[in-house]
PDB file of N, CA and C in Angstrom:
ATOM      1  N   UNK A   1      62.877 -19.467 193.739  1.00  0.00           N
ATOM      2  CA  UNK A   1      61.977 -18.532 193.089  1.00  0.00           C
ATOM      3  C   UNK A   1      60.631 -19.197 192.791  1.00  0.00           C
ATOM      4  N   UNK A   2      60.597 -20.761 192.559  1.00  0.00           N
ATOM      5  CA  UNK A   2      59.810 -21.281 192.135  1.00  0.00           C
ATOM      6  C   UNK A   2      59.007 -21.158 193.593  1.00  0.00           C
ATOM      7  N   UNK A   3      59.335 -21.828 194.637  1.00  0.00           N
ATOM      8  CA  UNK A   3      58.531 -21.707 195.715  1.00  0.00           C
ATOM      9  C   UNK A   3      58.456 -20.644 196.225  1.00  0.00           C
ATOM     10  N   UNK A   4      58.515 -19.342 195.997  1.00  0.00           N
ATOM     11  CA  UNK A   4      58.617 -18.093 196.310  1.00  0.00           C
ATOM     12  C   UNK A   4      57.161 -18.134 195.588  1.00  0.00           C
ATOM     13  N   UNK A   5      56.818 -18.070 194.222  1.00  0.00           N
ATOM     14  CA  UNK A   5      55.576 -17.893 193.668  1.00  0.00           C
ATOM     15  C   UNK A   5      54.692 -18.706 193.828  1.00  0.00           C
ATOM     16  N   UNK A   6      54.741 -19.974 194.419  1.00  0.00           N
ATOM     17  CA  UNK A   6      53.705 -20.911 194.695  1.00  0.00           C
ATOM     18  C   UNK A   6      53.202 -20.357 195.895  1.00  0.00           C
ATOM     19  N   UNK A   7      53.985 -20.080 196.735  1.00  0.00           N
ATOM     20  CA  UNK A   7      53.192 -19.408 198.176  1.00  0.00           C
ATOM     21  C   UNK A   7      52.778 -18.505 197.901  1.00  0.00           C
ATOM     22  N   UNK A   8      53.042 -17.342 196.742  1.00  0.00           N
ATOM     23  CA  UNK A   8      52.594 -16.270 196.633  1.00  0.00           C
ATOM     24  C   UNK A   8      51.405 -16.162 196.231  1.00  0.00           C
ATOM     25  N   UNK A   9      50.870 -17.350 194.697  1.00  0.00           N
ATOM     26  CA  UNK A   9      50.355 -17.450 194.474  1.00  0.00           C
ATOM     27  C   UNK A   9      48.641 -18.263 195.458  1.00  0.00           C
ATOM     28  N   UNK A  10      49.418 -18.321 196.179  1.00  0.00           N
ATOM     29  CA  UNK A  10      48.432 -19.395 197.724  1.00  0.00           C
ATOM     30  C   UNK A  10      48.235 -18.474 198.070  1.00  0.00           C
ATOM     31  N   UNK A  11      48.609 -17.098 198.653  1.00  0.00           N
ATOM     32  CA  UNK A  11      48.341 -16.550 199.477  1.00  0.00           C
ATOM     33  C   UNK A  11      47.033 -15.557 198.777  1.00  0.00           C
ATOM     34  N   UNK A  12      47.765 -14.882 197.052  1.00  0.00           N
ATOM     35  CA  UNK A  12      46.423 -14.671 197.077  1.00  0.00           C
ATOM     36  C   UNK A  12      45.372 -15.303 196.567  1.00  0.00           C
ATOM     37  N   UNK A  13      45.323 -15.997 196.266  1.00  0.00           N
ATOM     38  CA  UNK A  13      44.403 -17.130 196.116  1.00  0.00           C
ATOM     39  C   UNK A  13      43.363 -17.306 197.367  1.00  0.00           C
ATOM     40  N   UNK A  14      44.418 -17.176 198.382  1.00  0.00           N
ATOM     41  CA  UNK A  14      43.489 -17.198 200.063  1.00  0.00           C
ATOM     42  C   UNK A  14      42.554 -15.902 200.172  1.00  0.00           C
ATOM     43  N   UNK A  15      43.259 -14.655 199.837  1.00  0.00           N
ATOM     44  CA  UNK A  15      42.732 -13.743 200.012  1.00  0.00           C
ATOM     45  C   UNK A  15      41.500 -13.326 199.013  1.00  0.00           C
ATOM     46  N   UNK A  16      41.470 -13.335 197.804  1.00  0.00           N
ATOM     47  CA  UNK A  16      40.988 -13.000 196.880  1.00  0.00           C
ATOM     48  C   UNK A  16      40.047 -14.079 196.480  1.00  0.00           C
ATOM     49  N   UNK A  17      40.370 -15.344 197.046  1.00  0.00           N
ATOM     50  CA  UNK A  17      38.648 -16.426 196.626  1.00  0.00           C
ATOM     51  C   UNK A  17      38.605 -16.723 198.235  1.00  0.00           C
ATOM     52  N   UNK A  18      37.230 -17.365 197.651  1.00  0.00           N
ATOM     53  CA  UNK A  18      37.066 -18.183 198.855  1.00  0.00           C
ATOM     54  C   UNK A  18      37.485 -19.441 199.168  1.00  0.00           C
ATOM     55  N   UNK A  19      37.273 -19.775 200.431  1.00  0.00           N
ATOM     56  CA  UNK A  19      38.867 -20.883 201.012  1.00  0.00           C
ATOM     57  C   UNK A  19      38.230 -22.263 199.825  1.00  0.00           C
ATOM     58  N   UNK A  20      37.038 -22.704 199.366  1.00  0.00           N
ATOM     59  CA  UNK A  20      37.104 -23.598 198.608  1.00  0.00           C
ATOM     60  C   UNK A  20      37.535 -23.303 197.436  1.00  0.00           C
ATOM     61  N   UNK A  21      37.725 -22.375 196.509  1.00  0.00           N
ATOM     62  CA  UNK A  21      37.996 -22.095 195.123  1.00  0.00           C
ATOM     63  C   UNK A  21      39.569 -22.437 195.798  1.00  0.00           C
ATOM     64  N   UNK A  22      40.407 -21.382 196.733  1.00  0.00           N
ATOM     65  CA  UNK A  22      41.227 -21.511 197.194  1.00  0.00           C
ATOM     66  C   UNK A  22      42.345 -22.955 197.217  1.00  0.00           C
ATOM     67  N   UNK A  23      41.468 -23.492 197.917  1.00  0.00           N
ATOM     68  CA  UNK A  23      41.883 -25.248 198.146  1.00  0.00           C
ATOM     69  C   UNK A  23      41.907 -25.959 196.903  1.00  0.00           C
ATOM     70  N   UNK A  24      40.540 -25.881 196.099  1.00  0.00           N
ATOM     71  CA  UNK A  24      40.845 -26.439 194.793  1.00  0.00           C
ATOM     72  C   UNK A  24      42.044 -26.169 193.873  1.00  0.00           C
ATOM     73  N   UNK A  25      42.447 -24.952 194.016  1.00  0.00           N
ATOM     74  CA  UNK A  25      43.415 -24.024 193.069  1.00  0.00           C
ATOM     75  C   UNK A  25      44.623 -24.934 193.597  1.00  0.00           C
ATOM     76  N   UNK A  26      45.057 -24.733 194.625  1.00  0.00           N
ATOM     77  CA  UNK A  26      46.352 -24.784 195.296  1.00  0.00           C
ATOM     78  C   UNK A  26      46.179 -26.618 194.896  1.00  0.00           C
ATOM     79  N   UNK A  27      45.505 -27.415 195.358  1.00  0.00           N
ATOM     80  CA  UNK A  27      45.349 -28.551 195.064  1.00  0.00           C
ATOM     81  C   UNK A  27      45.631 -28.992 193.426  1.00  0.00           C
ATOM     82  N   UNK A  28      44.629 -28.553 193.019  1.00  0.00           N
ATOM     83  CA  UNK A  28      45.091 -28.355 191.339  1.00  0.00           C
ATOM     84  C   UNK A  28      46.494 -28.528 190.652  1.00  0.00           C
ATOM     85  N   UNK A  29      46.797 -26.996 191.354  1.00  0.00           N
ATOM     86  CA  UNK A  29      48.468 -27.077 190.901  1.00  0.00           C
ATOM     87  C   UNK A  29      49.184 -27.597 191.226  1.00  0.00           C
ATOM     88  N   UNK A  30      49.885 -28.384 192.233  1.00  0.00           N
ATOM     89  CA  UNK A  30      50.403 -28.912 192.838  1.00  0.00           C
ATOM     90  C   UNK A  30      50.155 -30.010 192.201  1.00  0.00           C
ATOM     91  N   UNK A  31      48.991 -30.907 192.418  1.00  0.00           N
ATOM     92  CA  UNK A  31      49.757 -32.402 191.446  1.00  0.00           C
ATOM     93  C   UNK A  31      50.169 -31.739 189.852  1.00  0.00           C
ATOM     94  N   UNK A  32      49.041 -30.923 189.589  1.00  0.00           N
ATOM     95  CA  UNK A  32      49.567 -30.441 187.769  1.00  0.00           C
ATOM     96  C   UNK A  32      51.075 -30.141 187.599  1.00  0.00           C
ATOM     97  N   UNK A  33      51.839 -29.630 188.939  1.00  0.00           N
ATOM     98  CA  UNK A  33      52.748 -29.776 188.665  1.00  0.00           C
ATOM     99  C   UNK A  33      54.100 -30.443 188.369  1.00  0.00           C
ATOM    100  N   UNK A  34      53.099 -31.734 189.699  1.00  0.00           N
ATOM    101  CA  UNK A  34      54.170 -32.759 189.838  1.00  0.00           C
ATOM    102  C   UNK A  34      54.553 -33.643 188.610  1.00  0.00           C
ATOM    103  N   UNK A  35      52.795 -33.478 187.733  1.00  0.00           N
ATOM    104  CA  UNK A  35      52.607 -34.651 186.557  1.00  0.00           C
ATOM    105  C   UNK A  35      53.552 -34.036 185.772  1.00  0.00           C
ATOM    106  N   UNK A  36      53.720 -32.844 185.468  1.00  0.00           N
ATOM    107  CA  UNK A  36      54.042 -31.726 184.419  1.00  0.00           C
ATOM    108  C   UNK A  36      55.871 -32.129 184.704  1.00  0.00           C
ATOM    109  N   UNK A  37      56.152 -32.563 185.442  1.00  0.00           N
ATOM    110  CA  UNK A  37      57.745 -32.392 186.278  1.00  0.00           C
ATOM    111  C   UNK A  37      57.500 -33.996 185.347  1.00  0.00           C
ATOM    112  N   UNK A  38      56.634 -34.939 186.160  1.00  0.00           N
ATOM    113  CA  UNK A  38      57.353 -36.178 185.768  1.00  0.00           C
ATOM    114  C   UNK A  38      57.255 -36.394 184.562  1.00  0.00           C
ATOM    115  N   UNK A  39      56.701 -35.869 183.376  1.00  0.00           N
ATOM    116  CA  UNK A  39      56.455 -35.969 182.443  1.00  0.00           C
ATOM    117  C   UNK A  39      57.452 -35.030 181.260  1.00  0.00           C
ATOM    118  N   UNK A  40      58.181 -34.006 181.555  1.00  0.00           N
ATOM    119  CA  UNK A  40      59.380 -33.329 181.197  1.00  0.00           C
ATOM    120  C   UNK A  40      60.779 -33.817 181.142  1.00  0.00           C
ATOM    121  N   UNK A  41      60.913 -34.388 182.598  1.00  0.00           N
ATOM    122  CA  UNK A  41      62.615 -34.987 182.649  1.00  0.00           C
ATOM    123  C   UNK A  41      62.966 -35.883 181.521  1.00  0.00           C
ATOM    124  N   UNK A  42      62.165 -37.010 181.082  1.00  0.00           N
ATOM    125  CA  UNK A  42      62.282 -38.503 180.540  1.00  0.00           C
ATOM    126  C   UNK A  42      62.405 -37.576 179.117  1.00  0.00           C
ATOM    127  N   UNK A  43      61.577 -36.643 178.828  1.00  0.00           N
ATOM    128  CA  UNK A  43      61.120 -36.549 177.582  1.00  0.00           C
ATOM    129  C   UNK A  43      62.605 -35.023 177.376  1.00  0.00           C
ATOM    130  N   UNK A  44      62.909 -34.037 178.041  1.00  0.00           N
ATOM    131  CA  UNK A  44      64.070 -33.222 177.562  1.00  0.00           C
ATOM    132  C   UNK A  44      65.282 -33.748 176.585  1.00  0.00           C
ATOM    133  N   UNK A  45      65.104 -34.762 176.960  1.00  0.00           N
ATOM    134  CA  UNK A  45      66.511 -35.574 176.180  1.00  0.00           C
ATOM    135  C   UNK A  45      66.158 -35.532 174.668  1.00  0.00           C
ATOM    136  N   UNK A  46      65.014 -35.922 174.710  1.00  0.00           N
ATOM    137  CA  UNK A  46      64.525 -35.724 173.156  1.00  0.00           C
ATOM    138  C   UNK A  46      63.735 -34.590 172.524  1.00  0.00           C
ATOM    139  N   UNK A  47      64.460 -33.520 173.270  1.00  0.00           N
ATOM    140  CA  UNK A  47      64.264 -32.073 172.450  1.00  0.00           C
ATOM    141  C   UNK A  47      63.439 -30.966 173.633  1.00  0.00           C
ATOM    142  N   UNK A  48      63.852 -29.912 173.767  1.00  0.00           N
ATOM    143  CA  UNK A  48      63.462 -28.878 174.777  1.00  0.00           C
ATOM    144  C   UNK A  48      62.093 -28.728 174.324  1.00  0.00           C
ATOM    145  N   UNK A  49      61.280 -28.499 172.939  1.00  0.00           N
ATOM    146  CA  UNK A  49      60.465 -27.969 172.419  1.00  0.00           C
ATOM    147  C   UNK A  49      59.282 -28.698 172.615  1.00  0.00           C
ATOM    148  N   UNK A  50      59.884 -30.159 172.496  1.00  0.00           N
ATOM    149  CA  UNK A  50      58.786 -31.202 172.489  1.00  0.00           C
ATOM    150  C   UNK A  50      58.142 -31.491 174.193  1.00  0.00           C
ATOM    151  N   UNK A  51      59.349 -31.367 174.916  1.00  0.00           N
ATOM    152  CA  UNK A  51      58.721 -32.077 176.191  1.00  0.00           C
ATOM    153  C   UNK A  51      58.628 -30.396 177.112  1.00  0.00           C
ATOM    154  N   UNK A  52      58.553 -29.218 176.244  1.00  0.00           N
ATOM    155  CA  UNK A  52      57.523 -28.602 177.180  1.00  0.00           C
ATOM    156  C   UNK A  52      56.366 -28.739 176.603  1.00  0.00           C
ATOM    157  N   UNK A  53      56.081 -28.877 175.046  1.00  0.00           N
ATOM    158  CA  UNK A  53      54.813 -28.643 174.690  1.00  0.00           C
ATOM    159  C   UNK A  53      54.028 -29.769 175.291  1.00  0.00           C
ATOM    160  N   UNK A  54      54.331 -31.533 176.179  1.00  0.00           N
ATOM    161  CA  UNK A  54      53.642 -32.435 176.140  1.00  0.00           C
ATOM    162  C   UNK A  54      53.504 -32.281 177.676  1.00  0.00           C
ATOM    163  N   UNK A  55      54.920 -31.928 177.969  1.00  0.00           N
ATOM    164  CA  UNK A  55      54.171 -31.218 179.808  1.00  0.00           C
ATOM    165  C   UNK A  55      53.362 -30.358 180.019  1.00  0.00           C
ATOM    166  N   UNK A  56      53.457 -29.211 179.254  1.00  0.00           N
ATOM    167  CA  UNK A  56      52.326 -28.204 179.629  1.00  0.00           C
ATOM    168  C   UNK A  56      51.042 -29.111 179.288  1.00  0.00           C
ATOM    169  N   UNK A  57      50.940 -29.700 177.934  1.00  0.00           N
ATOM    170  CA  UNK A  57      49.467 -29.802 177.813  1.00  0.00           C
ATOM    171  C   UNK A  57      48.602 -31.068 179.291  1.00  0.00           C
ATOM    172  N   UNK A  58      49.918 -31.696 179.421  1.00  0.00           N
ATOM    173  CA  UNK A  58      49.374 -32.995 180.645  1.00  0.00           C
ATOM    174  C   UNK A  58      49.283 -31.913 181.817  1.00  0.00           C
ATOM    175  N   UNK A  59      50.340 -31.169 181.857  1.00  0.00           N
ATOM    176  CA  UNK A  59      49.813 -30.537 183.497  1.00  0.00           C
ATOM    177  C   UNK A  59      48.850 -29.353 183.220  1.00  0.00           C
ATOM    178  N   UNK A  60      48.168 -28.833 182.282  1.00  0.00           N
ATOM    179  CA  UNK A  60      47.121 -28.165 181.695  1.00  0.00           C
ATOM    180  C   UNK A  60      45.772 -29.258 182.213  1.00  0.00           C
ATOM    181  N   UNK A  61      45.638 -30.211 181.538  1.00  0.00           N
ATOM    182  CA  UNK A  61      44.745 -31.127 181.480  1.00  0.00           C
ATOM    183  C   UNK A  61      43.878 -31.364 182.757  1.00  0.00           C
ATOM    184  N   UNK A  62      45.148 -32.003 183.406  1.00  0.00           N
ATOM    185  CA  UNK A  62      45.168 -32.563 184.896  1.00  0.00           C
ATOM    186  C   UNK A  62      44.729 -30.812 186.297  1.00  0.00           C
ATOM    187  N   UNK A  63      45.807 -30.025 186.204  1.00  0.00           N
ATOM    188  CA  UNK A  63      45.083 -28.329 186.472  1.00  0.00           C
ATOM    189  C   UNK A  63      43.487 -28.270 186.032  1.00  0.00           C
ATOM    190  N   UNK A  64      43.101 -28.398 185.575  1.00  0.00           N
ATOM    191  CA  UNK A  64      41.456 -27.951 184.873  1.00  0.00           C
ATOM    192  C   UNK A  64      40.798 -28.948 185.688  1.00  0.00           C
ATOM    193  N   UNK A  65      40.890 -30.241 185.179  1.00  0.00           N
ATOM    194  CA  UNK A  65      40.122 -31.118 185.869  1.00  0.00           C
ATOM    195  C   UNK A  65      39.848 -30.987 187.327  1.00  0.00           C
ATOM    196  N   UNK A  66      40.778 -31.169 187.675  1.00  0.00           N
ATOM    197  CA  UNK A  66      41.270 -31.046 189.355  1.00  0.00           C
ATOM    198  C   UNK A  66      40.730 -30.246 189.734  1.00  0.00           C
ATOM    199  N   UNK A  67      40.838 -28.873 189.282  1.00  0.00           N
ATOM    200  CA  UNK A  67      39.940 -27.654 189.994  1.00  0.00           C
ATOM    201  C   UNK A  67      38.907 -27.602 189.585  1.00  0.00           C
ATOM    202  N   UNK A  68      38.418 -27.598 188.279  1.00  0.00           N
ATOM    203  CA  UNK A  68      36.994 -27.651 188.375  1.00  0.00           C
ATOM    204  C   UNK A  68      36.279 -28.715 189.048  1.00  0.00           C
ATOM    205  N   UNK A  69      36.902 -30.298 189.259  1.00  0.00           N
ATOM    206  CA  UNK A  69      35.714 -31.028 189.984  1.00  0.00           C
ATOM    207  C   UNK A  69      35.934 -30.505 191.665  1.00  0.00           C
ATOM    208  N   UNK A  70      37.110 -29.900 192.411  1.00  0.00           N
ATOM    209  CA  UNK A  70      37.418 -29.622 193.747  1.00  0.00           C
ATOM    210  C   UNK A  70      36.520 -28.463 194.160  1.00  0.00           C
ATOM    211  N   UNK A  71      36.282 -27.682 192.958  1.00  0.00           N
ATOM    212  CA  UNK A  71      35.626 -26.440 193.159  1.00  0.00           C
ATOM    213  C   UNK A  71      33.994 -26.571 192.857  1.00  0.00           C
ATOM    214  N   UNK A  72      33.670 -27.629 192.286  1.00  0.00           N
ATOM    215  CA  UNK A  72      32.344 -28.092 192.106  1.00  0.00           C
ATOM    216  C   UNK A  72      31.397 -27.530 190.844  1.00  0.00           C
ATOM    217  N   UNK A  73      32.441 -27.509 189.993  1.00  0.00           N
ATOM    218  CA  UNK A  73      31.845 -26.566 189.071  1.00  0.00           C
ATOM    219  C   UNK A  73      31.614 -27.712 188.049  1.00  0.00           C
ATOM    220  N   UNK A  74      30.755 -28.122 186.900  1.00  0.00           N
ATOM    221  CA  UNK A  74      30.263 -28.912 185.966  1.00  0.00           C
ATOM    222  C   UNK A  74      31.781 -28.961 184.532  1.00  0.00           C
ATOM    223  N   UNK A  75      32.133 -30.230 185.282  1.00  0.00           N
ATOM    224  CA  UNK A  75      33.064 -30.552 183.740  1.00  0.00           C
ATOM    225  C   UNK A  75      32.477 -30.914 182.336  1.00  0.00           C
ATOM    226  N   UNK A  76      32.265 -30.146 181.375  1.00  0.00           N
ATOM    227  CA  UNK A  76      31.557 -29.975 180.511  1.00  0.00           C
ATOM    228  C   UNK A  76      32.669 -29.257 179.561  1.00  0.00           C
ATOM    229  N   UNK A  77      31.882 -29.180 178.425  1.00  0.00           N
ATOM    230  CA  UNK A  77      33.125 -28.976 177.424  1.00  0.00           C
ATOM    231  C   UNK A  77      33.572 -27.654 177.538  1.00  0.00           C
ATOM    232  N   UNK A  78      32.352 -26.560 177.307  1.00  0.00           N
ATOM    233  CA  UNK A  78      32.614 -25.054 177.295  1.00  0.00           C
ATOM    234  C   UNK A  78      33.824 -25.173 178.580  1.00  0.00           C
ATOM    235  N   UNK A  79      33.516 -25.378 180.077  1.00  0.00           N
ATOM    236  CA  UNK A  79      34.625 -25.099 181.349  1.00  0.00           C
ATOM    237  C   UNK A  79      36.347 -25.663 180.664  1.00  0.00           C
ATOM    238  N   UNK A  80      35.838 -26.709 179.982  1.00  0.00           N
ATOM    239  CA  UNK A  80      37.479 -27.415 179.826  1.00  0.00           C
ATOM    240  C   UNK A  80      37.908 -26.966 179.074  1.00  0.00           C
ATOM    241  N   UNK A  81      37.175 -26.799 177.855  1.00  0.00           N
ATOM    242  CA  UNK A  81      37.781 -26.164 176.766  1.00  0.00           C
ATOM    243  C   UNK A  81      38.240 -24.764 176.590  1.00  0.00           C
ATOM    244  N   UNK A  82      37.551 -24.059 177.637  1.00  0.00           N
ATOM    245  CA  UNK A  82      37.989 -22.622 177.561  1.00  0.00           C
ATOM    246  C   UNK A  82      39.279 -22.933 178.435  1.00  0.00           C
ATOM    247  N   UNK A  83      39.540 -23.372 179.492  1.00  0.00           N
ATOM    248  CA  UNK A  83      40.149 -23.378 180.315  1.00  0.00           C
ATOM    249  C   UNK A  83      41.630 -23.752 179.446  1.00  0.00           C
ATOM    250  N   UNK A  84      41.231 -24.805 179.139  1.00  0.00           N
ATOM    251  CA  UNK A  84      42.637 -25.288 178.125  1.00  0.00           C
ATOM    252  C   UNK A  84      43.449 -25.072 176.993  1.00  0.00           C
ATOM    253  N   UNK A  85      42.445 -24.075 176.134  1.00  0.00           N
ATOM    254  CA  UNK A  85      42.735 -23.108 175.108  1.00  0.00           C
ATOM    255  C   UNK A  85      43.855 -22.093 175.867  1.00  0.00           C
ATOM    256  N   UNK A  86      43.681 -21.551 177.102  1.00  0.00           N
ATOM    257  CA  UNK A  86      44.368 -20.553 177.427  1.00  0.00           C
ATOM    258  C   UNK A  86      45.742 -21.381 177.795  1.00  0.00           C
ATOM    259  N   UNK A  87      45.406 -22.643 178.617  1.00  0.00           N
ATOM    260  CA  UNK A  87      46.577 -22.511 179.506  1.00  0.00           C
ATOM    261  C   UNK A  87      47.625 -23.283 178.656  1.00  0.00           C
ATOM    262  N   UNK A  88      46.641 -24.438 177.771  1.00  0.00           N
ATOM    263  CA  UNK A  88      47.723 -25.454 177.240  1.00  0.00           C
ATOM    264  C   UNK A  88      48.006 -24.485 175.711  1.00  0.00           C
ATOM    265  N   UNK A  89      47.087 -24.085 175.111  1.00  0.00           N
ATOM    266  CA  UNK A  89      47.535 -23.153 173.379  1.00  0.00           C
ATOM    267  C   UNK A  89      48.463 -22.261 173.936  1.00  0.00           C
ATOM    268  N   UNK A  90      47.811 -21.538 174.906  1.00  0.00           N
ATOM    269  CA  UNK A  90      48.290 -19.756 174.962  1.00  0.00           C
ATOM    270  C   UNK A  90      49.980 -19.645 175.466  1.00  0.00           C
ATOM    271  N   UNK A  91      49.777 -20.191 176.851  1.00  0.00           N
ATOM    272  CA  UNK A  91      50.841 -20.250 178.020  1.00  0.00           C
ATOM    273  C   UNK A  91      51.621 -21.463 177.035  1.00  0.00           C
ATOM    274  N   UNK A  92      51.471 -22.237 176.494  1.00  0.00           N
ATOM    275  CA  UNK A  92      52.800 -22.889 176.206  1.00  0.00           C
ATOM    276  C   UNK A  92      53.200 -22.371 174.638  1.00  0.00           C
ATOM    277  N   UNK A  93      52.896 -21.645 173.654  1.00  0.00           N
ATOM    278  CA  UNK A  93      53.064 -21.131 172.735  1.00  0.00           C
ATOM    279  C   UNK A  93      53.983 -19.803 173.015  1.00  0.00           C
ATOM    280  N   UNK A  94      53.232 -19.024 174.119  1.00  0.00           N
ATOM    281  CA  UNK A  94      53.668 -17.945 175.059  1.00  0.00           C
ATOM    282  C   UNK A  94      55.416 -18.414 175.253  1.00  0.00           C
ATOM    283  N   UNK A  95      55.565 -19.309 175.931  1.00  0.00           N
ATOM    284  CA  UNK A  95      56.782 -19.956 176.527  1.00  0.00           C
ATOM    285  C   UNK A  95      57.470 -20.335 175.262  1.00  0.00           C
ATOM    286  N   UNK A  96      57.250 -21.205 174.546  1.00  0.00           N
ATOM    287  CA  UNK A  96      57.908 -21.670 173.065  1.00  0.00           C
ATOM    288  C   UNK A  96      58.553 -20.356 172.574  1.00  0.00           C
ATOM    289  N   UNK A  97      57.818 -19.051 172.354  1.00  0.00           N
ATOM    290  CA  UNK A  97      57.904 -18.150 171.215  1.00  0.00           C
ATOM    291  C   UNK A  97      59.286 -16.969 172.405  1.00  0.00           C
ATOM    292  N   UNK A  98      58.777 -17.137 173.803  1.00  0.00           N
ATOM    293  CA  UNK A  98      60.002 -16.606 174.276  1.00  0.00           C
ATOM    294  C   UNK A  98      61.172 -16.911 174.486  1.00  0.00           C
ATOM    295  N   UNK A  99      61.124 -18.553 174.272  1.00  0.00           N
ATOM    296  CA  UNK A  99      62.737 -19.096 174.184  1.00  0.00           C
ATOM    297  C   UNK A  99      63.305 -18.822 173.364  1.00  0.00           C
ATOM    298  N   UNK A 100      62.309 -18.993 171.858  1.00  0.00           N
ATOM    299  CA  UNK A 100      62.572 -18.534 170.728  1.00  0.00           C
ATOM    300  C   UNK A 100      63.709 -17.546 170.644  1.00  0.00           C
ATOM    301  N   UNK A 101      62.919 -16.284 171.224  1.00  0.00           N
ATOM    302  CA  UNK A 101      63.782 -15.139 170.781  1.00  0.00           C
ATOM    303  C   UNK A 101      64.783 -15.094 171.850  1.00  0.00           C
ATOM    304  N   UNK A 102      64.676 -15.516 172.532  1.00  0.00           N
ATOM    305  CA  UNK A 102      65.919 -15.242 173.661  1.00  0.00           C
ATOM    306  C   UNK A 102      67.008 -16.061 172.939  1.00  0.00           C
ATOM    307  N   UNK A 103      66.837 -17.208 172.505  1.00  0.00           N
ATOM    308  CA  UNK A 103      67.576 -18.090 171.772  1.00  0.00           C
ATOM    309  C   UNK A 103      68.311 -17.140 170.668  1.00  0.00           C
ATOM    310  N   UNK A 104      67.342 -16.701 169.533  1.00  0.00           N
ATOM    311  CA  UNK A 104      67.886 -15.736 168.350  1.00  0.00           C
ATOM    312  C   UNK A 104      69.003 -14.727 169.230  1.00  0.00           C
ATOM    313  N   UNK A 105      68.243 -14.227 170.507  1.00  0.00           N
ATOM    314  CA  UNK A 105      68.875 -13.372 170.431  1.00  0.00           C
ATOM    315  C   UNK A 105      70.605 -13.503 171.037  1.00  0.00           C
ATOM    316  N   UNK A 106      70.508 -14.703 171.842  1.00  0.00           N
ATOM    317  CA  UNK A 106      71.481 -15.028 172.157  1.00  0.00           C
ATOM    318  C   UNK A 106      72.785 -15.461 171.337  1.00  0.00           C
ATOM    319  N   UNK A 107      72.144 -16.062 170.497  1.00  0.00           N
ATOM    320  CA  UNK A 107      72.833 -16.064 168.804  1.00  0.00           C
ATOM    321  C   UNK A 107      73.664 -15.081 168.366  1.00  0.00           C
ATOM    322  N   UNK A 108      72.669 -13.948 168.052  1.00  0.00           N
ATOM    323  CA  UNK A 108      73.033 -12.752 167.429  1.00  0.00           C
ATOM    324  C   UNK A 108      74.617 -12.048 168.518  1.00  0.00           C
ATOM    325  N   UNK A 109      74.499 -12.418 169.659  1.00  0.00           N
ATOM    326  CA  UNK A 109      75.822 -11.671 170.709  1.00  0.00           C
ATOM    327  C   UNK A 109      76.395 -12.491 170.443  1.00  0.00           C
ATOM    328  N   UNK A 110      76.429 -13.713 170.234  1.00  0.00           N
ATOM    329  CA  UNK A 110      77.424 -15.208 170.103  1.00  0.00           C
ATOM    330  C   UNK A 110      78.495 -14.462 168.880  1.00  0.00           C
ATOM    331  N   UNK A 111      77.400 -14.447 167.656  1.00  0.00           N
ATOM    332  CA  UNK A 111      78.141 -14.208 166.616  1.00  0.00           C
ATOM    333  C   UNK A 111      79.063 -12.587 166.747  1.00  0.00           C
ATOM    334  N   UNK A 112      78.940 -11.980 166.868  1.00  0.00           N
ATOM    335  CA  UNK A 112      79.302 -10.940 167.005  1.00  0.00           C
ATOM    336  C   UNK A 112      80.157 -10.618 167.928  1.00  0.00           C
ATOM    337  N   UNK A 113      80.492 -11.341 168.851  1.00  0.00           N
ATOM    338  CA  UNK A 113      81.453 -11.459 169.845  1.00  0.00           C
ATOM    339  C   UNK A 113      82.505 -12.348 169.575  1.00  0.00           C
ATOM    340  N   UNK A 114      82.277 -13.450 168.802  1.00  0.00           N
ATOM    341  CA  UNK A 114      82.996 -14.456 167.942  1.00  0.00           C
ATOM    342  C   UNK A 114      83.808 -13.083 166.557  1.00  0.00           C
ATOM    343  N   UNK A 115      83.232 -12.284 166.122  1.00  0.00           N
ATOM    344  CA  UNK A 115      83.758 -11.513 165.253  1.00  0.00           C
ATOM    345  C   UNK A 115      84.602 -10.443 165.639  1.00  0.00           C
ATOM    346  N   UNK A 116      84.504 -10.377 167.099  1.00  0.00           N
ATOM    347  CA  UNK A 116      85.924  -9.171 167.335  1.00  0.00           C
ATOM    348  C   UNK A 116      86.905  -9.327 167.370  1.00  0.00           C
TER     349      UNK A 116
END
């Protein structure tokens, strides 16, 4: 599924920018992801919560950079900082707050199935 959306995401990426925004993007993600991978495994052991919040923000970091210097655009604070507000605050808070409840909610059938 995962590589189902990376191509998907390539493809429109191809279609919808142009082949350099394109290249930068796909480039981007791809190491952001790899850093984001090597930087999760070591760290899960010591808590689900912690080593997504320190992967997202490294493969956040590394994503921004990457594409904005591939794409030629001025690394400057406004580009990074907007950029990183969304992906490293938003998208990993986003992710935190849905385990969350899937967690509660998984709870809530635990117990209640434990009670019949």
């Amino acid at each position: 599924a995962v590589r189902a959306a990376i191509v998907a995401g390539a493809v429109l990426s191809a279609v919808l920018a142009d082949a350099r925004l394109a290249l930068a993007s796909g480039e981007a993600f791809v190491l952001a992801e790899l850093l984001d991978l090597a930087v999760y495994v070591p760290l899960r052991w010591s808590g689900w919560r912690r080593a997504v919040t320190v992967s997202n923000a490294v493969g956040a970091l590394v994503d921004t950079v990457v594409f904005l210097a591939l794409a030629g655009f001025p690394l400057t604070g406004p580009s990074i900082g907007g950029q990183l507000l969304v992906k490293a605050v938003w998208a990993t808070a986003a992710v935190l707050l849905a385990a969350e409840v899937a967690r509660r909610a998984i709870s809530r059938d635990s117990v209640r199935t434990e009670g019949v």
